[in-house]
Protein backbone atom coordinates (compact mmCIF):
# COMPACT_ATOMS: atom_id res chain seq x y z
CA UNK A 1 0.80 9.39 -6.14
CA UNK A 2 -0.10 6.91 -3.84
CA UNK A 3 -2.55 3.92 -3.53
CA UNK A 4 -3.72 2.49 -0.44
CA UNK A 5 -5.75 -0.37 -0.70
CA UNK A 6 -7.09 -0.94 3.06
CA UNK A 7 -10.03 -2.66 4.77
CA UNK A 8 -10.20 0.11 7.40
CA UNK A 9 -11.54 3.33 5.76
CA UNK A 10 -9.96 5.35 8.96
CA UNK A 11 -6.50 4.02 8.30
CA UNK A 12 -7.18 4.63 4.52
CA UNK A 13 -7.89 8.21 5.20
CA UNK A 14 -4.69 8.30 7.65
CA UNK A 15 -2.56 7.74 5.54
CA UNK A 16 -3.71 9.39 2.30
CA UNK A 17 -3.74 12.44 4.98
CA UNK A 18 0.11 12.27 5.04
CA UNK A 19 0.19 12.92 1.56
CA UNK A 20 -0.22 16.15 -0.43
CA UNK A 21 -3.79 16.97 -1.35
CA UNK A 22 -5.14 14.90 -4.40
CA UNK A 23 -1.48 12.65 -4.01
CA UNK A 24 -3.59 10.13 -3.01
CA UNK A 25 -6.34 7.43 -4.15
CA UNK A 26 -7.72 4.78 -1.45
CA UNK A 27 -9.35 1.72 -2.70
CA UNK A 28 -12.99 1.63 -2.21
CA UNK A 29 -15.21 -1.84 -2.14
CA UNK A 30 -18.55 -0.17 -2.93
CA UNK A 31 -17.02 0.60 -6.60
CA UNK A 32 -17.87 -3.49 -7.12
CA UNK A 33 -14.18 -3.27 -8.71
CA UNK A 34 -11.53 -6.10 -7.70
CA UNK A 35 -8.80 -4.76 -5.55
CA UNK A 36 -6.40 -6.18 -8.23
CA UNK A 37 -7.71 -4.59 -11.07
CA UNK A 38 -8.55 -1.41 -9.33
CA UNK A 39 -4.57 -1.74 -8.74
CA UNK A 40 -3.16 -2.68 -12.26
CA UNK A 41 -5.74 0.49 -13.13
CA UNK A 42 -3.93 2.67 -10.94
CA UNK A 43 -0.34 2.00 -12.08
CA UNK A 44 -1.61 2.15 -16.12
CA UNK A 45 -3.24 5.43 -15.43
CA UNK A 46 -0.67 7.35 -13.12
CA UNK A 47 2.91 7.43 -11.64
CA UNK A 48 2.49 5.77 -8.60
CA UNK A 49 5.46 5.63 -5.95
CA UNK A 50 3.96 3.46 -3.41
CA UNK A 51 0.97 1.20 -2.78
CA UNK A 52 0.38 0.63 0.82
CA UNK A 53 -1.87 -2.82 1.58
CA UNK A 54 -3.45 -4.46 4.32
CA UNK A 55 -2.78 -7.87 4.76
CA UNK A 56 -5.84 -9.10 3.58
CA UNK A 57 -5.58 -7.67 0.41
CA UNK A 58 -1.93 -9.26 0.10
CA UNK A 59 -0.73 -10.61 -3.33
CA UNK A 60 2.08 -11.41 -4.99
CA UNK A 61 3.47 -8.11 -5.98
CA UNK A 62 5.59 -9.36 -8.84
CA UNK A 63 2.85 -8.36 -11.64
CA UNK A 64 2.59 -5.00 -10.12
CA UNK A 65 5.86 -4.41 -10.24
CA UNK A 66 6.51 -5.74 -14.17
CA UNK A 67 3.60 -2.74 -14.75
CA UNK A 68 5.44 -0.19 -12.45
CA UNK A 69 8.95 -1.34 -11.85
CA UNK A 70 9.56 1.93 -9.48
CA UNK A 71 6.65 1.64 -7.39
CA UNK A 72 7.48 0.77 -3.68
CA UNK A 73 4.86 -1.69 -1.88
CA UNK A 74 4.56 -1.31 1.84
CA UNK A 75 2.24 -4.22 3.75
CA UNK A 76 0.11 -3.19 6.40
CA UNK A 77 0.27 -6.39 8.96
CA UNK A 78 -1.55 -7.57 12.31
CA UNK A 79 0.07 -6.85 15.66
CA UNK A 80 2.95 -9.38 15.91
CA UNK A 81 2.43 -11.19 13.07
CA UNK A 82 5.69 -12.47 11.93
CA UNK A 83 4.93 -15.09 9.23
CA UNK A 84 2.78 -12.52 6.96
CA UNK A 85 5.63 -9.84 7.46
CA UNK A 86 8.40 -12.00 6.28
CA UNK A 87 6.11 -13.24 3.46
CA UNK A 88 5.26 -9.89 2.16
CA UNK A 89 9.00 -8.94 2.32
CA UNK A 90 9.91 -12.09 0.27
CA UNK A 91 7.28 -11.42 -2.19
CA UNK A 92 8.16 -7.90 -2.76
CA UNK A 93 7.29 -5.29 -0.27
CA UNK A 94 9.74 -2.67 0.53
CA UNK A 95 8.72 -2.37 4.16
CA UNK A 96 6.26 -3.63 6.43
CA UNK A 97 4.18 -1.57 9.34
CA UNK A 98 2.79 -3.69 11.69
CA UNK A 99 -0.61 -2.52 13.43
CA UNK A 100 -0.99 -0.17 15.45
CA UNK A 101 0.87 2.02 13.18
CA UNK A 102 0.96 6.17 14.01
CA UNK A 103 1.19 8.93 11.75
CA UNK A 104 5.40 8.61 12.41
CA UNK A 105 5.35 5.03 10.91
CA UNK A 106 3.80 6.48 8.15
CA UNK A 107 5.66 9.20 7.83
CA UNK A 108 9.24 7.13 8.10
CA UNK A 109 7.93 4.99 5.67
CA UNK A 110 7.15 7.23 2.96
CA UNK A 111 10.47 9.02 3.59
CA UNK A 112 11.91 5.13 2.86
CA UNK A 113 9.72 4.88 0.29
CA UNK A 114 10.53 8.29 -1.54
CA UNK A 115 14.51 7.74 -1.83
């Protein structure tokens, strides 16, 4: 399974569409739930390969990880923004995909993500 916790509902939906059918669950606002608890949720309650996050729902993903030491973390980043990539790198993501990203980004990350 995968959790995508993004601002943008369509790039949400984009990239749970990548996945198989109910693989999926996409962080919602209008549940009133924290992003960070609606995350530590997700890895209690299900085997989750990879969280994909927006920027501005970045975090240090060390206490993610301690709950689900095999889960990959992929940061979703602003057109050329350097400084956030290299941060979420240092603080644990797996990969970064830098906006405008297409379905092949995706796609090449989640192979990445899968080994």
């Amino acid at each position: 399974m995968m959790a995508i916790l993004c601002k943008s509902e369509t790039l949400g939906q984009e990239i749970a569409r990548l996945s198989p059918p109910g693989a999926s669950r996409t962080f919602d606002r209008a549940d009133g739930v924290e992003p960070d608890a609606w995350l530590s949720d997700c890895l209690r309650s299900q085997t989750v390969s990879a969280v994909f996050f927006e920027s501005c729902f970045f975090t240090d993903t060390a206490p993610f990880r301690a709950l689900s030491p095999l889960t990959r973390f992929v940061a979703i980043t602003p057109p050329e923004d350097q400084d956030i990539a290299r941060e979420a790198m240092a603080r644990g993501a797996c990969a970064v995909l830098q906006k405008p990203i297409t379905s092949e980004d995706v796609r090449g990350v989640l192979t990445l993500v899968s080994v």
